[in-house]
N, C-alpha and C. Protein backbone atom coordinates (compact mmCIF):
# COMPACT_ATOMS: atom_id res chain seq x y z
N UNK A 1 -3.20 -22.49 -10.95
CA UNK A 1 -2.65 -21.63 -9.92
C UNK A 1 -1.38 -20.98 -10.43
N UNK A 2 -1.03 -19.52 -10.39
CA UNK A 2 -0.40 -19.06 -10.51
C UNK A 2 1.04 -19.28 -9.65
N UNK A 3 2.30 -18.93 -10.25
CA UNK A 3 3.55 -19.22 -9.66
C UNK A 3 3.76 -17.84 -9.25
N UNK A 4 4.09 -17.79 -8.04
CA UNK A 4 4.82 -16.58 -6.89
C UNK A 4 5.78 -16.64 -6.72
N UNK A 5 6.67 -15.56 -7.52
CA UNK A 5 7.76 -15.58 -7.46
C UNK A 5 8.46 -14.48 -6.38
N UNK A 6 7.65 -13.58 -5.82
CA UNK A 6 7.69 -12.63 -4.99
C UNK A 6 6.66 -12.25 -4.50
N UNK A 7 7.00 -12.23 -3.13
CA UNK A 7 5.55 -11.44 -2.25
C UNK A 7 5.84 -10.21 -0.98
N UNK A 8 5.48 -10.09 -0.71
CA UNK A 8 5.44 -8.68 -0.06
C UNK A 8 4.19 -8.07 0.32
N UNK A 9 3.93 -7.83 1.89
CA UNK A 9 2.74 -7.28 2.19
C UNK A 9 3.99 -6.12 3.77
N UNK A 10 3.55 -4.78 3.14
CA UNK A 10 3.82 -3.96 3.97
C UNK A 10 2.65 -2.84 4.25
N UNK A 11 3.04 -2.90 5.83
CA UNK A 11 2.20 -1.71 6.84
C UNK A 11 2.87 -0.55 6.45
N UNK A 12 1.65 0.41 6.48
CA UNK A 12 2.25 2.04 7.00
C UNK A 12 2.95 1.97 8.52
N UNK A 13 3.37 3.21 8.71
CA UNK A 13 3.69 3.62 10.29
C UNK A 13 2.67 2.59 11.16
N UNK A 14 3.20 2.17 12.02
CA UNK A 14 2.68 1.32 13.31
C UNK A 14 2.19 2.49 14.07
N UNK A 15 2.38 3.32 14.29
CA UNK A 15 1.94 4.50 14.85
C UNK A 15 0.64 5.00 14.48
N UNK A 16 0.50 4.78 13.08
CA UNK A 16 -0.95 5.20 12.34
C UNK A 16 -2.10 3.97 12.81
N UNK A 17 -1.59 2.82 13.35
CA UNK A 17 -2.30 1.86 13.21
C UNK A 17 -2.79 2.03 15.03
N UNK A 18 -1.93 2.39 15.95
CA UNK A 18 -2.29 2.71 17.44
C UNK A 18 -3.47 4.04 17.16
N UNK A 19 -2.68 4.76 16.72
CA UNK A 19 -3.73 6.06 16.37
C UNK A 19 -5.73 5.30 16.40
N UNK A 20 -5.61 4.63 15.15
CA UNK A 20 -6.57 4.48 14.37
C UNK A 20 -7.09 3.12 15.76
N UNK A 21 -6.46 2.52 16.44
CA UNK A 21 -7.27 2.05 17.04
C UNK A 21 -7.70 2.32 18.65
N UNK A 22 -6.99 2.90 18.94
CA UNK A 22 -7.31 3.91 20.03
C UNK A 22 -8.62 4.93 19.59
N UNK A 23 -8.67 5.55 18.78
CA UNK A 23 -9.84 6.11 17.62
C UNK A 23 -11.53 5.03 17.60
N UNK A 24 -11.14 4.12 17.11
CA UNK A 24 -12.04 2.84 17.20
C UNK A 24 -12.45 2.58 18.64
N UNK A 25 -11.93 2.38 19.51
CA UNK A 25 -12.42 2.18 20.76
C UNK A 25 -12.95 2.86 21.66
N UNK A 26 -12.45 4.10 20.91
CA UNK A 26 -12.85 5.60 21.83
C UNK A 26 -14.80 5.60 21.19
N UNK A 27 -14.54 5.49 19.73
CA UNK A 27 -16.12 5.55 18.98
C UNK A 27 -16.57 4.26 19.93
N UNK A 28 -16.50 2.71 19.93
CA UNK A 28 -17.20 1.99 20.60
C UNK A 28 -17.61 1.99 21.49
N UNK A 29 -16.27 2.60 22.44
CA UNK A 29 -17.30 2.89 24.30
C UNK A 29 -18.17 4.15 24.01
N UNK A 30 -18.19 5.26 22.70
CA UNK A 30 -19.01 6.01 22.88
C UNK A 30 -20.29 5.12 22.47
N UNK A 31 -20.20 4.66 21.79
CA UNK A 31 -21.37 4.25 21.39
C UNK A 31 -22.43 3.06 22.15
N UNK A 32 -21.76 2.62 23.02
CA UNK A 32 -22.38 1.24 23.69
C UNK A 32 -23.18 1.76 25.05
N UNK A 33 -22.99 2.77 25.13
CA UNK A 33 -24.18 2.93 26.16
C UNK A 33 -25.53 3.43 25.54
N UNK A 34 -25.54 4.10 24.74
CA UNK A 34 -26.49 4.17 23.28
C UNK A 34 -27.39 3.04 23.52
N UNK A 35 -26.75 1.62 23.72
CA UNK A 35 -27.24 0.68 23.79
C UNK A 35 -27.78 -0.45 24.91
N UNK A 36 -27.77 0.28 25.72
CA UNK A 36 -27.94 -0.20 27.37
C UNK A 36 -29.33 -1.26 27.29
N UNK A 37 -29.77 -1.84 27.78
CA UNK A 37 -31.39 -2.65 27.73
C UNK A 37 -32.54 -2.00 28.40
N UNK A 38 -31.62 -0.98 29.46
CA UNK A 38 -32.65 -0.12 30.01
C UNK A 38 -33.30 0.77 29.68
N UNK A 39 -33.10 0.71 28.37
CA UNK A 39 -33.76 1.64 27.26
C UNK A 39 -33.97 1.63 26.01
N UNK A 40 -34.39 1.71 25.26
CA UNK A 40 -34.86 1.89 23.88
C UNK A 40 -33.65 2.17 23.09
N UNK A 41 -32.68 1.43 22.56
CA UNK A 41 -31.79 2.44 21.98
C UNK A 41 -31.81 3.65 20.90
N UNK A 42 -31.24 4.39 21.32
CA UNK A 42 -31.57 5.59 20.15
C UNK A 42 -30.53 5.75 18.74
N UNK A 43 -30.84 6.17 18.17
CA UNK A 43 -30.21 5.88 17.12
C UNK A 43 -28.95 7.24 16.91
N UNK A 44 -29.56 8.62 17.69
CA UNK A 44 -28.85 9.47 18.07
C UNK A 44 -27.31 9.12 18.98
N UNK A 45 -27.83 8.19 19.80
CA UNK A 45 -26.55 8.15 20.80
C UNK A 45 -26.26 7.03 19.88
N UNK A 46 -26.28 6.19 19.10
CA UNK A 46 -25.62 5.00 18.88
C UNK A 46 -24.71 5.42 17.77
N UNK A 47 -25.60 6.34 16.64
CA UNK A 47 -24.75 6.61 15.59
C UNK A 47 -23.22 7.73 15.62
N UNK A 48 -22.97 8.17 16.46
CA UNK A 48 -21.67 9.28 16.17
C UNK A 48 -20.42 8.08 16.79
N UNK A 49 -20.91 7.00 17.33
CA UNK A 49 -19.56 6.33 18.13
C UNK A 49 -19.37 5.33 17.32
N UNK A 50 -20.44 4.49 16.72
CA UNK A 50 -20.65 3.47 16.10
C UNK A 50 -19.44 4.01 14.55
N UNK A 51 -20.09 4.56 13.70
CA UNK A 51 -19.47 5.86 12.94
C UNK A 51 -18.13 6.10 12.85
N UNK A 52 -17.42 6.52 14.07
CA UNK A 52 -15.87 6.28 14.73
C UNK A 52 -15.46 5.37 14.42
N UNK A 53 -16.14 4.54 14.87
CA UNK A 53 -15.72 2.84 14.80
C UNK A 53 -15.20 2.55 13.57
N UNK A 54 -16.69 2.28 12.35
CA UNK A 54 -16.37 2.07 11.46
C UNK A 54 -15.23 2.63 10.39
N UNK A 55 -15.02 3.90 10.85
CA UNK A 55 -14.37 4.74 9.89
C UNK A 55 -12.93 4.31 10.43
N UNK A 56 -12.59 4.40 12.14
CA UNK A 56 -11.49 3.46 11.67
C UNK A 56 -11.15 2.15 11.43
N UNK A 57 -12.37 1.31 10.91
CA UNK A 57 -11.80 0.05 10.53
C UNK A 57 -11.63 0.48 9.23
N UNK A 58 -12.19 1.10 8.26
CA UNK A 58 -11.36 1.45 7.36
C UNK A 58 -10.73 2.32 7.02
N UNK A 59 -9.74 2.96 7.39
CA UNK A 59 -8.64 3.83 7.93
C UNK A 59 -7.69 2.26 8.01
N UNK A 60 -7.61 1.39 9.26
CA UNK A 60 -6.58 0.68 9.06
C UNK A 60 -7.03 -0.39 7.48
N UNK A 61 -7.92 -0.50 6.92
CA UNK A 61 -7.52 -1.16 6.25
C UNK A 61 -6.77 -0.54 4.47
N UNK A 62 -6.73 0.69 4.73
CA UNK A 62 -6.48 1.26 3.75
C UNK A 62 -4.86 1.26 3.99
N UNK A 63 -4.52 0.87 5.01
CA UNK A 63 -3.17 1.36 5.32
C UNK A 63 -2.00 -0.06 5.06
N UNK A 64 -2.23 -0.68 3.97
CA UNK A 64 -1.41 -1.85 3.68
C UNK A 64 -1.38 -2.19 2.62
N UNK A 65 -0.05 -2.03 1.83
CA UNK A 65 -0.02 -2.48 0.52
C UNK A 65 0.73 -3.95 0.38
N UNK A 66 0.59 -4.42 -0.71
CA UNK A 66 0.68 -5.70 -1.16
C UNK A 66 1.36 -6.21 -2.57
N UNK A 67 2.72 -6.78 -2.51
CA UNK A 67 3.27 -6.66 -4.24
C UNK A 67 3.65 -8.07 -3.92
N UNK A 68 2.90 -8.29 -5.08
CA UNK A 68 3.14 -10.04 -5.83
C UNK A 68 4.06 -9.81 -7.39
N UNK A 69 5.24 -10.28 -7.30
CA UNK A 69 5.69 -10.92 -8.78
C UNK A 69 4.87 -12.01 -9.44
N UNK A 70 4.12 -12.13 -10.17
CA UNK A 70 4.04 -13.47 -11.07
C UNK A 70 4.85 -14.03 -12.35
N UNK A 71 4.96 -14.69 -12.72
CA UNK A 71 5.68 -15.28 -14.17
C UNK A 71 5.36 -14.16 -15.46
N UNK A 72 3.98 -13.21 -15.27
CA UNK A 72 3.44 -12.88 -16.23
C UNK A 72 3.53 -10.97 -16.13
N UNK A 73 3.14 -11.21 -14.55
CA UNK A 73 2.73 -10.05 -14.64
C UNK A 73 3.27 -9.38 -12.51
N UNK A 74 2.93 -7.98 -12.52
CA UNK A 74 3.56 -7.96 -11.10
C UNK A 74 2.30 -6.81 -10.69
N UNK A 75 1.87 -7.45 -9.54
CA UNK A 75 0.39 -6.34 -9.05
C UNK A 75 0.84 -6.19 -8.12
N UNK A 76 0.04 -4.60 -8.03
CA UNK A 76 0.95 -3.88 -6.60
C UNK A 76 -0.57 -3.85 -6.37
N UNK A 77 -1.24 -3.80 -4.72
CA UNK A 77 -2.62 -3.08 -4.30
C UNK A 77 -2.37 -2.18 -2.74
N UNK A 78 -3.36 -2.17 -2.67
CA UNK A 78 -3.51 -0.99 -1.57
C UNK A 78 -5.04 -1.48 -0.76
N UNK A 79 -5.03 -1.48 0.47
CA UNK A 79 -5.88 -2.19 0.54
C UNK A 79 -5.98 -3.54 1.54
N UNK A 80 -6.41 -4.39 2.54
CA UNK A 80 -5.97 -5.19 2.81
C UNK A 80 -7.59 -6.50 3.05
N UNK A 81 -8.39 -6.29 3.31
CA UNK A 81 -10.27 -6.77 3.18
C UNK A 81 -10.27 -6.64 2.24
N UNK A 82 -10.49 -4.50 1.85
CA UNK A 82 -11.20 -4.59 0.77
C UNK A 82 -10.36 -3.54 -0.27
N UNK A 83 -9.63 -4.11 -0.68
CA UNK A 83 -8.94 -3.78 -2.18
C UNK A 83 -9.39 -2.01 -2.91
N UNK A 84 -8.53 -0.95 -2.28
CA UNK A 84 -9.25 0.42 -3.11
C UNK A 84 -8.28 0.56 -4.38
N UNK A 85 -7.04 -0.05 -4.19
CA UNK A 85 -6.23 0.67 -5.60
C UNK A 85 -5.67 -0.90 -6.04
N UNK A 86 -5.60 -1.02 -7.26
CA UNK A 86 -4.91 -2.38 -7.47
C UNK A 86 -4.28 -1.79 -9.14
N UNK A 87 -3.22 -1.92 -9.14
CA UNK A 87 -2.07 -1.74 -10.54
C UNK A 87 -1.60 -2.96 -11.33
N UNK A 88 -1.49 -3.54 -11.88
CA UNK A 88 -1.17 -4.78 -12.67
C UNK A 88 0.13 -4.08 -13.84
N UNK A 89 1.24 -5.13 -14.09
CA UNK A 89 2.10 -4.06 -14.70
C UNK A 89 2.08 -5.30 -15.28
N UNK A 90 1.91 -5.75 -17.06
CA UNK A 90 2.47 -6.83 -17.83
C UNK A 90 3.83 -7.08 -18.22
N UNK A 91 4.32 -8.26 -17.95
CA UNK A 91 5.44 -8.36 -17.81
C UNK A 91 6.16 -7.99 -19.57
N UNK A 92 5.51 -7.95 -20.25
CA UNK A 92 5.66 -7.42 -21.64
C UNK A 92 6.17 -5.82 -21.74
N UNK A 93 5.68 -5.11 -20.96
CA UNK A 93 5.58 -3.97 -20.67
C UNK A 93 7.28 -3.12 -20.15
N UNK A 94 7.94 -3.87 -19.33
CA UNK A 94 9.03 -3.79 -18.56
C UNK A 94 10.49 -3.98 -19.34
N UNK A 95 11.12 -2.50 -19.58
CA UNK A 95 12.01 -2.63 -20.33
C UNK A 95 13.17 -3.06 -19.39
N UNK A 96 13.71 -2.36 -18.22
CA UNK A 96 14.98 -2.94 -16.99
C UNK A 96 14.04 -2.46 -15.60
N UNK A 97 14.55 -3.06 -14.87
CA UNK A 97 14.48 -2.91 -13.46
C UNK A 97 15.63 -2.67 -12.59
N UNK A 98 15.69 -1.76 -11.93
CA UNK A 98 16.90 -1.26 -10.97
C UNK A 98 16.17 -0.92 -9.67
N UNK A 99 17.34 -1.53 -8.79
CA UNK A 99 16.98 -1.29 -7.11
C UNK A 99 17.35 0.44 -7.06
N UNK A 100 16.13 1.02 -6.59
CA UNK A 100 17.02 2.18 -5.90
C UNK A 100 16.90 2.70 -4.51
N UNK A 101 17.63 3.51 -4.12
CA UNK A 101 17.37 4.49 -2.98
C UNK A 101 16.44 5.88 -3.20
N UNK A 102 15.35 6.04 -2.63
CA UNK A 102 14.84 7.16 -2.88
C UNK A 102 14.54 7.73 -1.96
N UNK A 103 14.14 9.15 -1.65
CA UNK A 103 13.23 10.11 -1.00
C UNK A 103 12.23 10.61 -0.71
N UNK A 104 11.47 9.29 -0.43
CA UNK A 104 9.68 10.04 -0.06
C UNK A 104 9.63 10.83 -0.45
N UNK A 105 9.69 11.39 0.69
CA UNK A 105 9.36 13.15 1.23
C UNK A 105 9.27 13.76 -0.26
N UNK A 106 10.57 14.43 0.01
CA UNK A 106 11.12 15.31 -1.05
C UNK A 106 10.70 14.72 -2.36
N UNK A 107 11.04 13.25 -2.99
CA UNK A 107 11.12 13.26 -4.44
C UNK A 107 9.60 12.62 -4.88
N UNK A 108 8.62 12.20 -3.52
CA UNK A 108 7.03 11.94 -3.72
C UNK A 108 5.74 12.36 -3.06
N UNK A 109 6.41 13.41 -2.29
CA UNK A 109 5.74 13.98 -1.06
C UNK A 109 5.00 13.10 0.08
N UNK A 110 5.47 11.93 0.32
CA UNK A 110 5.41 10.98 0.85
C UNK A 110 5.24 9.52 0.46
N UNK A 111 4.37 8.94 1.74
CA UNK A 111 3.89 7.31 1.19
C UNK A 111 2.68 7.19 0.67
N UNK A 112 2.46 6.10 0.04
CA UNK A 112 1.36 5.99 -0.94
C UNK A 112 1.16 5.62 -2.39
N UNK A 113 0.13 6.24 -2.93
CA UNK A 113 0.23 6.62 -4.99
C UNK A 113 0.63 7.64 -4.52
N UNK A 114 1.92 8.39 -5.45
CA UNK A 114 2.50 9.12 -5.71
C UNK A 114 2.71 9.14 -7.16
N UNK A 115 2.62 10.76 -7.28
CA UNK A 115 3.44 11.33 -8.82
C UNK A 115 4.81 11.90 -8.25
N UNK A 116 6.05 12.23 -8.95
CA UNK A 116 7.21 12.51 -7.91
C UNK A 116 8.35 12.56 -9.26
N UNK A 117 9.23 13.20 -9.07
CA UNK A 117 10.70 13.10 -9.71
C UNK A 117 11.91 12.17 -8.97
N UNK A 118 12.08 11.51 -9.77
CA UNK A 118 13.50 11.03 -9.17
C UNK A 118 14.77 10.78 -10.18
N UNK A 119 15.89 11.21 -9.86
CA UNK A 119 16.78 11.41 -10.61
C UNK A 119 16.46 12.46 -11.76
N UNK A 120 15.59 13.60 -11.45
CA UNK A 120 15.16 14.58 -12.74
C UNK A 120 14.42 13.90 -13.50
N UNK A 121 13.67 12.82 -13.54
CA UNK A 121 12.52 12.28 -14.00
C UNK A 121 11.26 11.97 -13.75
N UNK A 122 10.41 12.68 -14.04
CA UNK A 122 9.01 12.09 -13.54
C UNK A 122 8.65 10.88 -13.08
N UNK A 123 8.10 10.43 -12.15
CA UNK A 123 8.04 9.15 -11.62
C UNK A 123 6.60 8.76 -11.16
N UNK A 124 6.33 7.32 -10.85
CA UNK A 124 5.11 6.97 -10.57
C UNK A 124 5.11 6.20 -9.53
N UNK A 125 5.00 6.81 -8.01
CA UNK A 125 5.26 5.59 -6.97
C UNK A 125 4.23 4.85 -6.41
N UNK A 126 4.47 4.15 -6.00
CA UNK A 126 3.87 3.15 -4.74
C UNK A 126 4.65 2.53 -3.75
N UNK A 127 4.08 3.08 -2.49
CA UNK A 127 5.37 2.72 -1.69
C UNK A 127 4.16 3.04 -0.32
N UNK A 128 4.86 1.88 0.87
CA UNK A 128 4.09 2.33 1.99
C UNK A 128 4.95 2.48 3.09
N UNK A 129 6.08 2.52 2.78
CA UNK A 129 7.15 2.99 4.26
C UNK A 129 8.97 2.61 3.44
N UNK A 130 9.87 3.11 4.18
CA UNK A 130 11.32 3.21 3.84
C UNK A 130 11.20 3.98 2.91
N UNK A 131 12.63 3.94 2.41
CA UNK A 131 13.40 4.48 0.95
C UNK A 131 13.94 3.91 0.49
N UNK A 132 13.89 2.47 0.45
CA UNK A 132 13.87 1.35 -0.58
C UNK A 132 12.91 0.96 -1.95
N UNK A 133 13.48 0.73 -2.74
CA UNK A 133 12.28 -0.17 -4.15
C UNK A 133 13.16 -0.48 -5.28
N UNK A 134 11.79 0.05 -6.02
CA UNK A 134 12.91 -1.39 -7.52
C UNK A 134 11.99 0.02 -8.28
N UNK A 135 12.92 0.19 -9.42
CA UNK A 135 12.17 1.06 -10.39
C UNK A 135 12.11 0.32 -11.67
N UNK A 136 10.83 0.53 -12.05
CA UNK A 136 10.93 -0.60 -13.76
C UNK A 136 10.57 0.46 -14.43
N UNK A 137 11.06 0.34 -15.48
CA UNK A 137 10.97 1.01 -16.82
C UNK A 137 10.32 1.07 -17.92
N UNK A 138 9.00 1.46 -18.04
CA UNK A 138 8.22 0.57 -18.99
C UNK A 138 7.91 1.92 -20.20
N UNK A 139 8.32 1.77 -21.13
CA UNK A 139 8.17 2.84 -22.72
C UNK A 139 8.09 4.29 -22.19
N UNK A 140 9.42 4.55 -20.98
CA UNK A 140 9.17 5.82 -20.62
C UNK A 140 8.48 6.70 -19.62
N UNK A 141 7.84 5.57 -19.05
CA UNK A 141 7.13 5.55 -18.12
C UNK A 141 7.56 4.94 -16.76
N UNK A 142 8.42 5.39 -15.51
CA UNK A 142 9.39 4.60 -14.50
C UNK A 142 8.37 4.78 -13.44
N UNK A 143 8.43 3.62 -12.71
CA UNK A 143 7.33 3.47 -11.93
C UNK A 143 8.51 2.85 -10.41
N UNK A 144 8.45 3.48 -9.77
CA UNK A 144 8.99 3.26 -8.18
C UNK A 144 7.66 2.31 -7.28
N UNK A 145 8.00 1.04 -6.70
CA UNK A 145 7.65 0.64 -6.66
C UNK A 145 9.26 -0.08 -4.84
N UNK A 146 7.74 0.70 -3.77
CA UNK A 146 8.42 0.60 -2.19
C UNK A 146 8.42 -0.89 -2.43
N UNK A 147 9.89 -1.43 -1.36
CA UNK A 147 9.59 -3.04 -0.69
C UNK A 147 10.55 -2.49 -0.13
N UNK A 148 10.72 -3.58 0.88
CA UNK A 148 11.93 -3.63 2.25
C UNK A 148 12.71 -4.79 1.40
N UNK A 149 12.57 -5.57 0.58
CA UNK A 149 13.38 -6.15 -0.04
C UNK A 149 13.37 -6.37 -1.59
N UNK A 150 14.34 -5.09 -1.76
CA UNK A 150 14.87 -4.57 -3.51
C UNK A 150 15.58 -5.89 -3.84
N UNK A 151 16.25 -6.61 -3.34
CA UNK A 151 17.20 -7.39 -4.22
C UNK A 151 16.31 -8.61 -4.64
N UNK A 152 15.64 -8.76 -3.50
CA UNK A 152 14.91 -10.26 -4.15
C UNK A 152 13.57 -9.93 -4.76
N UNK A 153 13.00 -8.72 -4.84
CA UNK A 153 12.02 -8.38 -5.64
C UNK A 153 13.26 -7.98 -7.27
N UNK A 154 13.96 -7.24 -7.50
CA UNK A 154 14.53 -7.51 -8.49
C UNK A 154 15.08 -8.73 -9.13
N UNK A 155 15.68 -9.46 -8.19
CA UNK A 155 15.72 -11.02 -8.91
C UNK A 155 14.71 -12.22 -9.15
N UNK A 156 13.49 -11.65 -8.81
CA UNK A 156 11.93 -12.02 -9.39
C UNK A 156 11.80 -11.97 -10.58
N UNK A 157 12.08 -10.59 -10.97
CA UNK A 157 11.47 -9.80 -11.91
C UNK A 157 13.06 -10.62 -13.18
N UNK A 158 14.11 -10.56 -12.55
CA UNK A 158 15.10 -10.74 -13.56
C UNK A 158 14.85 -12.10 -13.67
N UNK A 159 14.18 -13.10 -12.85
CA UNK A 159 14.09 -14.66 -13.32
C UNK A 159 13.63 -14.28 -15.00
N UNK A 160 12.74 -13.57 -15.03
CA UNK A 160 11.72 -13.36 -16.33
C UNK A 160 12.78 -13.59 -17.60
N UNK A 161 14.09 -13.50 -17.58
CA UNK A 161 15.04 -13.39 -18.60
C UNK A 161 14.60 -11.95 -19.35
N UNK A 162 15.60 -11.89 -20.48
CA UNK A 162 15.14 -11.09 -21.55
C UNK A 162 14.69 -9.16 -20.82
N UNK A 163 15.50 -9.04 -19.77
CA UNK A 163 15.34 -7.79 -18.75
C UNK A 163 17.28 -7.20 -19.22
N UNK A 164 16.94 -5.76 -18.99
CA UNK A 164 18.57 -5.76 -18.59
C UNK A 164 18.60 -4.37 -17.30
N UNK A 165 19.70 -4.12 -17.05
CA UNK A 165 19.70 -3.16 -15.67
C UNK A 165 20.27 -1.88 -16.37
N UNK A 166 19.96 -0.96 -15.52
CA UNK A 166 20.98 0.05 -15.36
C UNK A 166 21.78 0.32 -14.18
């Protein structure tokens, strides 16, 4: 078993998640009379609500990312059932790590995988809400990487020794 030295599971907007299930329930009551006993169900009335449904169960499950430190290595995913993006960064790989403040919007055009500039540098984010993270540095390659908690995801990463900051 692997040692966890950091964990972190963050939601998008709570707002996206009312959306998406208000959405879901709206498809289910469409769809459940589709299914009455007093009739044959049809596959016409069952499928456009049913459909709803499903699409927003995955809608919310796309909407939660997940960052584990390990001793070795630090995986960021996306995803929360069923896993669509998963990143693995080797801890070999990681020249410093620094907490920063950043700008969605403007410096990644929001939340998510992002490509983006920050500080006049090309950047590689993952992030699912605030303007908090930790940026690591790996051969030129700075990867922004959202949490609600930069300091103790950086002092994860600095247990590793052999790191330095900017």
């Amino acid at each position: 078993m692997r040692n966890v030295l950091f964990y972190e599971r963050q939601n998008f907007n709570e707002i996206a998640y009312v959306i998406i299930l208000v959405v879901g329930f709206i498809g289910l009551v469409w769809g459940l009379p589709g299914m009455n006993g007093s009739e044959p169900a049809s596959l016409i009335r069952i499928s456009p609500g049913f459909s709803l449904f499903v699409i927003a169960a995955i809608l919310a499950n796309l909407l939660t990312m997940t960052t584990w430190v390990y001793e070795d290595e630090i995986k960021v995913q996306f995803g929360r059932l069923f896993p669509y993006y998963t990143k693995r960064i080797p801890r070999d790989e990681i020249r410093s790590v620094q907490t920063v403040t950043y700008k969605p919007i403007r410096e990644a055009g929001g939340w998510g995988i992002r490509f983006g500039r920050h500080d006049g540098e090309t950047s590689f984010y993952l992030n699912a809400r605030g303007d908090q993270g930790v940026m690591l540095e790996r051969e030129g390659k700075p990867i922004i990487i959202g949490t609600q908690f930069p300091e103790n995801f950086e002092k994860a990463v600095d247990s590793w020794g052999e790191r330095t900051h900017r």
